[in-house]
C-alpha atoms as a PDB file:
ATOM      1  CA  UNK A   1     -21.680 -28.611 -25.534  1.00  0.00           C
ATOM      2  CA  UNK A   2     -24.963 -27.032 -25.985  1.00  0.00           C
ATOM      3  CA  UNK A   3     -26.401 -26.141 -29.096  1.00  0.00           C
ATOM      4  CA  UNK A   4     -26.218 -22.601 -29.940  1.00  0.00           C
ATOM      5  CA  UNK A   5     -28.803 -20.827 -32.329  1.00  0.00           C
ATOM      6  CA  UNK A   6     -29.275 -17.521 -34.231  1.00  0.00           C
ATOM      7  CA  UNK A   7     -31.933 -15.907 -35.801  1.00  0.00           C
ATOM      8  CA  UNK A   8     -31.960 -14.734 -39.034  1.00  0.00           C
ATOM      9  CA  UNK A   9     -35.388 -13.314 -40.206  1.00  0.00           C
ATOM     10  CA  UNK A  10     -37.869 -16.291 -40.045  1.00  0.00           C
ATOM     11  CA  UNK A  11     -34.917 -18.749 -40.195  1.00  0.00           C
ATOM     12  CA  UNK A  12     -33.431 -20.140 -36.529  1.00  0.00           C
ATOM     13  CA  UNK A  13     -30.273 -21.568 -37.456  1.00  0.00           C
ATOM     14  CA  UNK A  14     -28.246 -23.742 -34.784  1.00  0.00           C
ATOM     15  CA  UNK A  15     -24.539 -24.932 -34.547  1.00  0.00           C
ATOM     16  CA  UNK A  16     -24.542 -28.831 -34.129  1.00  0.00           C
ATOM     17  CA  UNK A  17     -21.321 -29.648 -32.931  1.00  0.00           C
ATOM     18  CA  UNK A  18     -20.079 -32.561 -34.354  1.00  0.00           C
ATOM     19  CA  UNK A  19     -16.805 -33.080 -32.042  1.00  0.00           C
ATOM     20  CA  UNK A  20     -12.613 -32.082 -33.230  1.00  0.00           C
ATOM     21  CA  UNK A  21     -10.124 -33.667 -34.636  1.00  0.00           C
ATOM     22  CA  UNK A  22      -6.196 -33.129 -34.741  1.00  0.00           C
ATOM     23  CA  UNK A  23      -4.467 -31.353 -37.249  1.00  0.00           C
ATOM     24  CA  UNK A  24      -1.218 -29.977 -36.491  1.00  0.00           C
ATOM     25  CA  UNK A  25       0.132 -26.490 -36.954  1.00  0.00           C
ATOM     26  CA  UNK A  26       2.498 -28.092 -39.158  1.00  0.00           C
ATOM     27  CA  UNK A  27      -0.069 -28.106 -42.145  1.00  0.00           C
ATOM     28  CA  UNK A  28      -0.141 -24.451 -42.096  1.00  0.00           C
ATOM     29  CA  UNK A  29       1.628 -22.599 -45.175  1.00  0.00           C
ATOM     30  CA  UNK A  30       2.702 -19.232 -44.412  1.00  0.00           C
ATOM     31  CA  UNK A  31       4.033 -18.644 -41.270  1.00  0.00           C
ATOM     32  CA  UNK A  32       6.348 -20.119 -39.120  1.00  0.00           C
ATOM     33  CA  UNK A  33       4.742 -22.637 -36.592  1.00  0.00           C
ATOM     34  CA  UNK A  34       6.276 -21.042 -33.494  1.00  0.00           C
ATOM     35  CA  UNK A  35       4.007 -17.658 -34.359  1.00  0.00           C
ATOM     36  CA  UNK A  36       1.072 -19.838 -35.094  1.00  0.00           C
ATOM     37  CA  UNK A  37       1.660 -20.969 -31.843  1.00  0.00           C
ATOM     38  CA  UNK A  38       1.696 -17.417 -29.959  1.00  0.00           C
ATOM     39  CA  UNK A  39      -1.175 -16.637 -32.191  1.00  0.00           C
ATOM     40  CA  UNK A  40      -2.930 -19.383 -30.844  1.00  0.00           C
ATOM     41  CA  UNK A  41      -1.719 -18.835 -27.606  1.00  0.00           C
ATOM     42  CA  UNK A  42      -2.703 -14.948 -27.200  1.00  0.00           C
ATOM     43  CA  UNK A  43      -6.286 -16.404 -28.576  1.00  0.00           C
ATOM     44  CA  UNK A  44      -6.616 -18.443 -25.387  1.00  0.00           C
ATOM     45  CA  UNK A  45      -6.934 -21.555 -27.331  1.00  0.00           C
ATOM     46  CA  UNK A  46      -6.747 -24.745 -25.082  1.00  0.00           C
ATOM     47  CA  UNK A  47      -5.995 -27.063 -27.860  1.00  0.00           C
ATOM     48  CA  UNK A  48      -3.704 -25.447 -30.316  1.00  0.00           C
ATOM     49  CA  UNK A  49      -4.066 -28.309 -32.350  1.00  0.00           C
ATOM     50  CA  UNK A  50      -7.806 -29.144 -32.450  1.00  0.00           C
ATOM     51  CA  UNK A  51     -10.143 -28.360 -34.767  1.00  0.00           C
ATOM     52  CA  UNK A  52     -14.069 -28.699 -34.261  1.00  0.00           C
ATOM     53  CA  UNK A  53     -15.872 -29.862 -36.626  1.00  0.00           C
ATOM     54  CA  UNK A  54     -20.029 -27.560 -37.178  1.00  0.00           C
ATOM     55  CA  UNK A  55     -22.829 -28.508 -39.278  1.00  0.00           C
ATOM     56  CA  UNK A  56     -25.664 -26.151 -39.285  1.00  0.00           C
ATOM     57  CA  UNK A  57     -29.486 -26.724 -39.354  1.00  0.00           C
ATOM     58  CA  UNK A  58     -31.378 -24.342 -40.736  1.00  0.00           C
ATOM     59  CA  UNK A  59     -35.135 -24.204 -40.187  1.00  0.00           C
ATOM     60  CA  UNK A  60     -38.010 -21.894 -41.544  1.00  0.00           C
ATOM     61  CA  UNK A  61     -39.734 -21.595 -44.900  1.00  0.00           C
ATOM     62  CA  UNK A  62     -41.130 -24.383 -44.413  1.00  0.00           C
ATOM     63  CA  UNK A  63     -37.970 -26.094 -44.907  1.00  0.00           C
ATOM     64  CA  UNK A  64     -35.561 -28.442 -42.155  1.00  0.00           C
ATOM     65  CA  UNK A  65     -32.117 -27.635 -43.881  1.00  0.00           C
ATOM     66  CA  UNK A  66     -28.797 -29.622 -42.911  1.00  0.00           C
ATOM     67  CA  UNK A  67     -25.660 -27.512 -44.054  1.00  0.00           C
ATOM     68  CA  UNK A  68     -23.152 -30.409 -44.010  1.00  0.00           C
ATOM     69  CA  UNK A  69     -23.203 -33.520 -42.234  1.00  0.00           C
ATOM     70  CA  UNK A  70     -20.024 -33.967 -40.363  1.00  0.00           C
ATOM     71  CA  UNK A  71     -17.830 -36.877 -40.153  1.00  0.00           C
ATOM     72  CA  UNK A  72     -20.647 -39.778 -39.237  1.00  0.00           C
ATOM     73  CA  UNK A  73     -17.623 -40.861 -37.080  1.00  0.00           C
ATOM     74  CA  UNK A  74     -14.969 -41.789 -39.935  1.00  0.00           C
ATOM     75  CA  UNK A  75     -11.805 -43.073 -38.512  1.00  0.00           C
ATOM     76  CA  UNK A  76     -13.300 -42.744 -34.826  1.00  0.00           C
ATOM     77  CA  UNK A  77     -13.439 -38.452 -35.442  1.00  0.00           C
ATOM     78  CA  UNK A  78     -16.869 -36.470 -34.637  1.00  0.00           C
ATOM     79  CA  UNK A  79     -19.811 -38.293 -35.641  1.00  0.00           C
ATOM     80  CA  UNK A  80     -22.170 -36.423 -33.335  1.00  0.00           C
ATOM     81  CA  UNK A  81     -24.224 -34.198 -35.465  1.00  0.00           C
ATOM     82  CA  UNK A  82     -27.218 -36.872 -35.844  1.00  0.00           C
ATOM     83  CA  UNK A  83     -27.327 -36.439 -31.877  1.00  0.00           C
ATOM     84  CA  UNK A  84     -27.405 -33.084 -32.177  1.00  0.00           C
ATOM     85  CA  UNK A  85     -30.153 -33.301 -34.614  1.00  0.00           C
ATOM     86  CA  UNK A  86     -32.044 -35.541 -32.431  1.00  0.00           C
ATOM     87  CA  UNK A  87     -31.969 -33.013 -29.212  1.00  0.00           C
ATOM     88  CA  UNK A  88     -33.385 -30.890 -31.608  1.00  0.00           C
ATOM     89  CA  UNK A  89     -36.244 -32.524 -32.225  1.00  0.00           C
ATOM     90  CA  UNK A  90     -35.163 -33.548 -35.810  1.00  0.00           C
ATOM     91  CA  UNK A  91     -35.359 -37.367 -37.044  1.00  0.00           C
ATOM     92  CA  UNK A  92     -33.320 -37.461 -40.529  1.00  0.00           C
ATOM     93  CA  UNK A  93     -35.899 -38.371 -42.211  1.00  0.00           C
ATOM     94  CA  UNK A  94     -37.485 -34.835 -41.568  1.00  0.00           C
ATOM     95  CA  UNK A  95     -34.292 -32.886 -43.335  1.00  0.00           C
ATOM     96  CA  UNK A  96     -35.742 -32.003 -46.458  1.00  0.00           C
ATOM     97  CA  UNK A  97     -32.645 -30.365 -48.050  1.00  0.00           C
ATOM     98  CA  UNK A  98     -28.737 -30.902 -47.732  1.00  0.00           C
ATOM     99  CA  UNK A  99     -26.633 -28.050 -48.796  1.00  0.00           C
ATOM    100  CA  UNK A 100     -22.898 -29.431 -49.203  1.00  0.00           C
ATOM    101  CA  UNK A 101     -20.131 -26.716 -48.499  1.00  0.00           C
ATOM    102  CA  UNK A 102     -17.627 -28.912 -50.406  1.00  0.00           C
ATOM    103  CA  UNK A 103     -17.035 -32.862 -50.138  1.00  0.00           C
ATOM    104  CA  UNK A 104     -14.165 -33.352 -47.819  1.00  0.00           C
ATOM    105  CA  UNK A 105     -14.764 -36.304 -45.620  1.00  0.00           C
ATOM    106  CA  UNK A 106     -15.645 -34.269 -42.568  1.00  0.00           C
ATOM    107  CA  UNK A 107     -18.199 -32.599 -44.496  1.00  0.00           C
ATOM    108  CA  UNK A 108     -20.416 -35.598 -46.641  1.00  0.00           C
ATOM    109  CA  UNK A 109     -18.997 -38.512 -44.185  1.00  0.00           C
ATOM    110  CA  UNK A 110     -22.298 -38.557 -41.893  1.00  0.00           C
ATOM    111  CA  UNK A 111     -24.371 -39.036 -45.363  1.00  0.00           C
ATOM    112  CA  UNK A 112     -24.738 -42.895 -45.333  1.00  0.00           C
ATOM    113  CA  UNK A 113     -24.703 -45.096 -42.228  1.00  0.00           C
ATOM    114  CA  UNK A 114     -22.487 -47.983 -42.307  1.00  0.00           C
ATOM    115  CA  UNK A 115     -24.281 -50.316 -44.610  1.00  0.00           C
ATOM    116  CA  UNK A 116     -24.044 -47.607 -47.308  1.00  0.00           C
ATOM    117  CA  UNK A 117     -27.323 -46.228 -47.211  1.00  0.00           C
ATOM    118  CA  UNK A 118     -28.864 -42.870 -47.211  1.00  0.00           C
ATOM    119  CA  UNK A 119     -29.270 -41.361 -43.945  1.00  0.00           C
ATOM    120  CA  UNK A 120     -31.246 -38.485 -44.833  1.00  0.00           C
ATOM    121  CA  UNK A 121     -33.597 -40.460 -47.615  1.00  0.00           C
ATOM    122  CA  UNK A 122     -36.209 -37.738 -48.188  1.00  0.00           C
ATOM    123  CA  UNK A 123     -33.344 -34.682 -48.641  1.00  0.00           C
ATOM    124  CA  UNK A 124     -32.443 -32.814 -52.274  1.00  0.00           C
ATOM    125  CA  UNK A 125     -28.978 -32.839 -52.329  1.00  0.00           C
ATOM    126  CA  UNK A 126     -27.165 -29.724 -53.399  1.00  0.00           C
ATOM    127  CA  UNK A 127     -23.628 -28.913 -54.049  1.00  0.00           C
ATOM    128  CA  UNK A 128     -21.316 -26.829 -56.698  1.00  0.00           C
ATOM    129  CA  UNK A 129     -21.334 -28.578 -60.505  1.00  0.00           C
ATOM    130  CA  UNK A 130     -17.135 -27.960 -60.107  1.00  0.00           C
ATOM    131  CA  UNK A 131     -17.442 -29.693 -56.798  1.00  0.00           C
ATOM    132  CA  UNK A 132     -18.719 -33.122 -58.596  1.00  0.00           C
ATOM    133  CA  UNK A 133     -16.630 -32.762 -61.769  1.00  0.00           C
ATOM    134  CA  UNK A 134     -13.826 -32.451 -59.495  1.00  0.00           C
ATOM    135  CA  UNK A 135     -14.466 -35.656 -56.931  1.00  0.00           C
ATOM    136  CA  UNK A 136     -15.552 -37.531 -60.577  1.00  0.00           C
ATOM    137  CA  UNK A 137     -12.495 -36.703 -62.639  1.00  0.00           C
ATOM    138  CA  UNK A 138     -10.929 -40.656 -62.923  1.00  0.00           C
ATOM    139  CA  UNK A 139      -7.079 -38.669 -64.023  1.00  0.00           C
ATOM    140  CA  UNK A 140      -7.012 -36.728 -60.884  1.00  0.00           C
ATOM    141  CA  UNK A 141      -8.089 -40.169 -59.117  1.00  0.00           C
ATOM    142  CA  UNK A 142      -5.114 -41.886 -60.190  1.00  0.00           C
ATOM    143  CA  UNK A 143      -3.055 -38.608 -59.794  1.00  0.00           C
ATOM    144  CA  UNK A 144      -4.033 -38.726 -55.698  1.00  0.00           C
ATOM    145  CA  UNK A 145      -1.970 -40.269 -52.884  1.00  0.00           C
ATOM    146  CA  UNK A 146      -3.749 -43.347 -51.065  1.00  0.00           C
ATOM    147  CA  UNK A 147      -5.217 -40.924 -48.495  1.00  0.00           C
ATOM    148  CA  UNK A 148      -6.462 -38.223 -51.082  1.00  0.00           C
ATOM    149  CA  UNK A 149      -8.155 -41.579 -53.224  1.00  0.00           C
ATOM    150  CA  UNK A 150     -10.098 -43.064 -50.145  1.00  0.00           C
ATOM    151  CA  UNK A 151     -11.690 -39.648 -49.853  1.00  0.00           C
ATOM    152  CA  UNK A 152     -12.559 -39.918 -53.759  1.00  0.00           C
ATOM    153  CA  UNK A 153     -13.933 -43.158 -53.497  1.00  0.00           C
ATOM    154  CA  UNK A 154     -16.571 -41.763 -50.296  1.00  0.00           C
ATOM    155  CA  UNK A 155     -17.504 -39.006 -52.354  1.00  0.00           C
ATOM    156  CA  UNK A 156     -18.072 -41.177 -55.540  1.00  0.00           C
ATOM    157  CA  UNK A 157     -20.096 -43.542 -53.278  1.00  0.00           C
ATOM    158  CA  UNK A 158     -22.115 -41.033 -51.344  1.00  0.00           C
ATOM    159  CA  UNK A 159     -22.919 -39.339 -54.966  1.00  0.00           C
ATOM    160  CA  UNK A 160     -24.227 -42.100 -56.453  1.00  0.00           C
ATOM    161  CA  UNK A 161     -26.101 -43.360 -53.451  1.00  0.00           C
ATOM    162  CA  UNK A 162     -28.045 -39.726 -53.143  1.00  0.00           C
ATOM    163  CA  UNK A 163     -28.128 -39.406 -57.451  1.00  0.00           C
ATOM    164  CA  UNK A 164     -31.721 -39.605 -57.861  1.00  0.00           C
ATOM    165  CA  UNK A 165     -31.618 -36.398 -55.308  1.00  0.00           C
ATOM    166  CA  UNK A 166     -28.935 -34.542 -56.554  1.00  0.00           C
ATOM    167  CA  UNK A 167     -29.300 -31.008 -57.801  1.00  0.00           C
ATOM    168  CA  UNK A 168     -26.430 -28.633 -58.864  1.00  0.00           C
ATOM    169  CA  UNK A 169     -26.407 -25.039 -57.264  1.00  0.00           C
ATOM    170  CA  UNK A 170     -26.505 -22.177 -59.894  1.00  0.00           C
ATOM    171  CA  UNK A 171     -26.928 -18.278 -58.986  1.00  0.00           C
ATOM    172  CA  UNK A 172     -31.068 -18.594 -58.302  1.00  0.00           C
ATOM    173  CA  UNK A 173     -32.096 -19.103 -54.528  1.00  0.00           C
ATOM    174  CA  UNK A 174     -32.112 -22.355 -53.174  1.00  0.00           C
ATOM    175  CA  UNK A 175     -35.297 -21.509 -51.163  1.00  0.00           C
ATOM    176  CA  UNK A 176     -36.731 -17.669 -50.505  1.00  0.00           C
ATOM    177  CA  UNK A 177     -33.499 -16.147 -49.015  1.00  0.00           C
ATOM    178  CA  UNK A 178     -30.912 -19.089 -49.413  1.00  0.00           C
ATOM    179  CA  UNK A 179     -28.752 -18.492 -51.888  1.00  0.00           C
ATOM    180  CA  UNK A 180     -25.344 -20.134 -52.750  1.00  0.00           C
ATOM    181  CA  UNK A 181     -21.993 -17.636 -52.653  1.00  0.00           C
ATOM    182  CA  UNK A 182     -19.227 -19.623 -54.460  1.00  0.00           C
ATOM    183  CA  UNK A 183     -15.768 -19.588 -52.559  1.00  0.00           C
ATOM    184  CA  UNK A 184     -13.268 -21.820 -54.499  1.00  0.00           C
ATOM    185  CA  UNK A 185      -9.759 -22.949 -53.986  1.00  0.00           C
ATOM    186  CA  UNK A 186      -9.843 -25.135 -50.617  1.00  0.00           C
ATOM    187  CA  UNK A 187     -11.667 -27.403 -53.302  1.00  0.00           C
ATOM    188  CA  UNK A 188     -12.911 -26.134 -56.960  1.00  0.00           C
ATOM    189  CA  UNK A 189     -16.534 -25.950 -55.881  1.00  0.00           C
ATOM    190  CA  UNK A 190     -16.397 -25.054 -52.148  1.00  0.00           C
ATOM    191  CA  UNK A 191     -19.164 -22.750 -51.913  1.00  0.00           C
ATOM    192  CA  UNK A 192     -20.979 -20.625 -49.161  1.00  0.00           C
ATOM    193  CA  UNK A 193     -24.608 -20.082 -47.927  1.00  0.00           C
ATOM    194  CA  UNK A 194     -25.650 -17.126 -47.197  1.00  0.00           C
ATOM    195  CA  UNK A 195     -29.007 -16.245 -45.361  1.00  0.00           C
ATOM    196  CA  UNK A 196     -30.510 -12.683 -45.802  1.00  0.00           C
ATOM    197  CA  UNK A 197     -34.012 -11.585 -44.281  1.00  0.00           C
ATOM    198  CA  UNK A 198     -33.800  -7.385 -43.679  1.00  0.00           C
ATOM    199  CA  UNK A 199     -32.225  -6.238 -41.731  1.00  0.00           C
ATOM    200  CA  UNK A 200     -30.540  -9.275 -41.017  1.00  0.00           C
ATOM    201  CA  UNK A 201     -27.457 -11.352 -42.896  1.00  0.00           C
ATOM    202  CA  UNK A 202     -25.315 -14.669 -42.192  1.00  0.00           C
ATOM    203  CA  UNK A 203     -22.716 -16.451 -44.112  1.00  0.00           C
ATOM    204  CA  UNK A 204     -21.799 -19.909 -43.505  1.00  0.00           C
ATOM    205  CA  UNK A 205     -18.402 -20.258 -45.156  1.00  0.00           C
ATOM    206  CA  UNK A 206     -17.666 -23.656 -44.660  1.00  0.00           C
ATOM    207  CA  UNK A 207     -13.724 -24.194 -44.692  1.00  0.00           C
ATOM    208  CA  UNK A 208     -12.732 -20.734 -45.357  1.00  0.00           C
ATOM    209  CA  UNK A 209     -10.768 -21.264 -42.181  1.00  0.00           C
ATOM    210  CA  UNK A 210      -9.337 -24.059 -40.174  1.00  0.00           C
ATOM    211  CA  UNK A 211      -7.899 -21.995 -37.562  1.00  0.00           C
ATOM    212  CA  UNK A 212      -9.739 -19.711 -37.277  1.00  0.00           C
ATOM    213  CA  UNK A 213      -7.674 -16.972 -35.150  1.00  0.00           C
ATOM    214  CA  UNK A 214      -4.210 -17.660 -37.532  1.00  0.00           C
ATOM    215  CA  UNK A 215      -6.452 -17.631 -40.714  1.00  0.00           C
ATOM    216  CA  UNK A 216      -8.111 -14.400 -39.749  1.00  0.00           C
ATOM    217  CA  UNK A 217      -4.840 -12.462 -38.549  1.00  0.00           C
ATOM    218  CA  UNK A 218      -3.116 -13.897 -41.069  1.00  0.00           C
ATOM    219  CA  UNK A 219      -5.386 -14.259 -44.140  1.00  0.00           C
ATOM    220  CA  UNK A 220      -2.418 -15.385 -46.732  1.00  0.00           C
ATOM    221  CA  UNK A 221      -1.693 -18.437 -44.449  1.00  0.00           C
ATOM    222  CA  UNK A 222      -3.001 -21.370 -46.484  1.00  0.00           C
ATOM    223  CA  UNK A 223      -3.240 -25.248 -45.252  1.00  0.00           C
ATOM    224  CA  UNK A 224      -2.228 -28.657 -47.115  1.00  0.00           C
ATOM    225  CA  UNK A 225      -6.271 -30.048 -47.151  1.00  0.00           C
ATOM    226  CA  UNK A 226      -6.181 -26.916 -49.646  1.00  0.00           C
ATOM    227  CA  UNK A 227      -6.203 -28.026 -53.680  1.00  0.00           C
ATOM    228  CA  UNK A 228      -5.731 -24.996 -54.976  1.00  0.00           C
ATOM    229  CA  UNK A 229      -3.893 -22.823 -51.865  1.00  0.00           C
ATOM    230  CA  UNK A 230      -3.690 -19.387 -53.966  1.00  0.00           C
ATOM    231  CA  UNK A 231      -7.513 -19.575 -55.285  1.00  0.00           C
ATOM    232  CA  UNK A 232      -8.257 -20.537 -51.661  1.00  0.00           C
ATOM    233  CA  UNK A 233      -6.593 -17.459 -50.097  1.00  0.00           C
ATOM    234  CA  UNK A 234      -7.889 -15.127 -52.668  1.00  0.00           C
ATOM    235  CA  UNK A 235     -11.589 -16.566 -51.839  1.00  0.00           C
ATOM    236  CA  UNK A 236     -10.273 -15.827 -47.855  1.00  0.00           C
ATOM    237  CA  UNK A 237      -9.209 -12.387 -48.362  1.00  0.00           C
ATOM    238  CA  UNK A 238     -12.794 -11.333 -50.258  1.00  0.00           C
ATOM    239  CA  UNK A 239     -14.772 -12.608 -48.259  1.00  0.00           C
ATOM    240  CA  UNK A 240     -13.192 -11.256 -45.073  1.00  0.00           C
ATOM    241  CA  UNK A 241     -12.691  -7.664 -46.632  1.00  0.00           C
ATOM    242  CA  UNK A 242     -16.660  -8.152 -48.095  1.00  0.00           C
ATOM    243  CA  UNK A 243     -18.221  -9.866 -44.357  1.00  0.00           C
ATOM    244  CA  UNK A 244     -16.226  -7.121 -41.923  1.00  0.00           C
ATOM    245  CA  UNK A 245     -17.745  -4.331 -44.332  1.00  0.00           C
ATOM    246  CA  UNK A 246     -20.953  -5.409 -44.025  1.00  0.00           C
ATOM    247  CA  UNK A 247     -20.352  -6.281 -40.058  1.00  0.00           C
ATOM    248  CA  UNK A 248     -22.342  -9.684 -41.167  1.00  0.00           C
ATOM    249  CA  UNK A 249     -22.723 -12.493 -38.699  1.00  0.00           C
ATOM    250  CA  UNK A 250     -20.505 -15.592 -40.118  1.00  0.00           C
ATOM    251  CA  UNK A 251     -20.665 -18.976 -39.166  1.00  0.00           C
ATOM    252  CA  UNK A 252     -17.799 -21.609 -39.977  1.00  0.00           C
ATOM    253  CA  UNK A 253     -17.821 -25.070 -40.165  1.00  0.00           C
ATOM    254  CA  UNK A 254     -14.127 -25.170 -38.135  1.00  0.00           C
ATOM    255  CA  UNK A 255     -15.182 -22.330 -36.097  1.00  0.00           C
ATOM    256  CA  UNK A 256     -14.948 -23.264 -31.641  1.00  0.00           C
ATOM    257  CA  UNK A 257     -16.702 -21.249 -29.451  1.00  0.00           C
ATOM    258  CA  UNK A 258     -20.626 -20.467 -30.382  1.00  0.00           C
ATOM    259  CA  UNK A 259     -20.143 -21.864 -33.996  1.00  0.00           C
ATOM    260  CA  UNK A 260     -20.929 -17.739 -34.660  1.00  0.00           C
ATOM    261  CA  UNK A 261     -18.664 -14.790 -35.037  1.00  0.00           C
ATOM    262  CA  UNK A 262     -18.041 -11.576 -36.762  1.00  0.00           C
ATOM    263  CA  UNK A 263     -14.563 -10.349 -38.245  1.00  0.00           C
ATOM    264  CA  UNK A 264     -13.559  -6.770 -37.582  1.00  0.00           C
ATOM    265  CA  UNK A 265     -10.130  -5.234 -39.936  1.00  0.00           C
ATOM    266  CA  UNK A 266      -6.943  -5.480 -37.722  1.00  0.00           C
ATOM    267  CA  UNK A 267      -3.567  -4.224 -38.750  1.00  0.00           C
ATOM    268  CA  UNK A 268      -3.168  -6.146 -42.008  1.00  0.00           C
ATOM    269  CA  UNK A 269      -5.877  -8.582 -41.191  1.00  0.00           C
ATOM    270  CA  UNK A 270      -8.691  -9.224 -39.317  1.00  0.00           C
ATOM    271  CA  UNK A 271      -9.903 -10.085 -35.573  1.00  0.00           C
ATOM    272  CA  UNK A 272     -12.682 -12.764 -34.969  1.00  0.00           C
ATOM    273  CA  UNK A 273     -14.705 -12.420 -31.934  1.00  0.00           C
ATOM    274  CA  UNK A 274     -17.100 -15.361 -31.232  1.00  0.00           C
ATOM    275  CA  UNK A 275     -20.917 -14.139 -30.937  1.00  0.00           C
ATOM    276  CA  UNK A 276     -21.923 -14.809 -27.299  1.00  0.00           C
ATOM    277  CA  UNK A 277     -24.385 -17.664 -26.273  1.00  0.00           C
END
């Protein structure tokens, strides 16, 4: 698919597709599978149970910005976003900041290459101080299923190989207009970005959604990948009620369609409408 971009002020910022992966309705928490279904369905969704997988780059300031780095092809999922890059005319070495939405696997896996190494060697690392308290707690470590500890050991691994570059995100702007919006509960330090130059404003929300049509509609409907499902819904419900008042352009790292969208109230919920290319 093509790369889409937005402007936002002096920043361009594109959707690099990184490819889908499966997940079935059956991880929803909420609702009954058949109406995620017709919900799907009435959307027009092809797939009902794919999800694509965004990273974002971010360029302007005088800064090349990578807003997660998709799956680097984990378990034969994604691992296009470095392409994407590429056709942009980005090498990694050029990405002078990472800004981590939370440390999932789809989200840090295209970090290191397959010896282990930095992929991005010249980016400052930045991500939530709960998000690497959480992924470096050893009790919750031997708490997780086998699943749940491989994705402990990656982030462990891709911490310590990026350490020296690390920084933890605090209230103050990341660069001139960049500023971190924290959104916990699908982990304890998933955070947003959110991008304001007059009159302009976007949000990416990382994994505020999965899918994104049930998730809007339906904002109490909650997914296993969340750790804490009632934080994460409460984090869902603000930030919908907060980006439909301000009619702000969103962008979602599970989002299909132009990787953009805005959210407009609906009966009890809310109706997402992808921004055209």
């Amino acid at each position: 698919m093509n790369d889409i971009f937005c402007q936002i002020g002096d920043f361009q910022v594109i959707a690099l597709s990184d490819g889908s992966m499966n997940a079935s309705l059956t991880l929803l928490s909420g609702i009954d599978v058949n109406d995620a279904g017709e919900i799907q369905q009435r959307a027009g969704v092809a797939e009902p149970d794919s999800l694509h997988i965004f990273g974002y780059l971010i360029r302007g300031g005088g800064h090349t910005i990578l807003v997660d780095s998709g799956t680097g092809g984990f378990n034969n999922i994604g691992g296009q976003l470095q392409t994407r890059l590429l056709e942009n005319g980005v090498r990694p070495e050029a990405v002078d900041t990472i800004l981590l939405t939370h440390a999932h696997p789809d989200h840090i896996g295209g970090l290191l290459d397959e010896q282990g190494n930095a992929i991005y060697p010249n980016a400052r690392l930045y991500l939530h101080p709960l998000e690497l308290e959480y992924w470096q707690d050893d009790n919750l470590m031997a708490q997780a299923n086998e699943r749940q500890q491989r994705n402990f050991e990656r982030a462990r691994r891709t911490f310590s190989v990026y350490r020296e570059s690390l920084h933890l995100l605090n209230e103050h702007p990341i660069v001139e207009g960049i500023r971190a919006i924290p959104l916990p509960g699908h982990t304890p330090g998933h955070t947003g970005f959110r991008i304001d130059a007059m009159p302009s404003s976007l949000i990416i929300w990382g994994d505020i959604v999965h899918f994104p049509f049930i998730q809007t509609a339906r904002p109490d409907v909650t997914i296993a990948f969340d750790i804490d499902s009632i934080q994460a819904e409460a984090s869902r419900k603000q930030i919908l009620a907060q980006c439909a008042a301000e009619g702000m352009l969103v962008a979602g790292m599970h989002f299909a369609g132009t990787g953009f969208a805005r959210v407009y109230p609906a009966g009890s919920g809310y109706r997402i409408v992808y921004a055209q290319a």
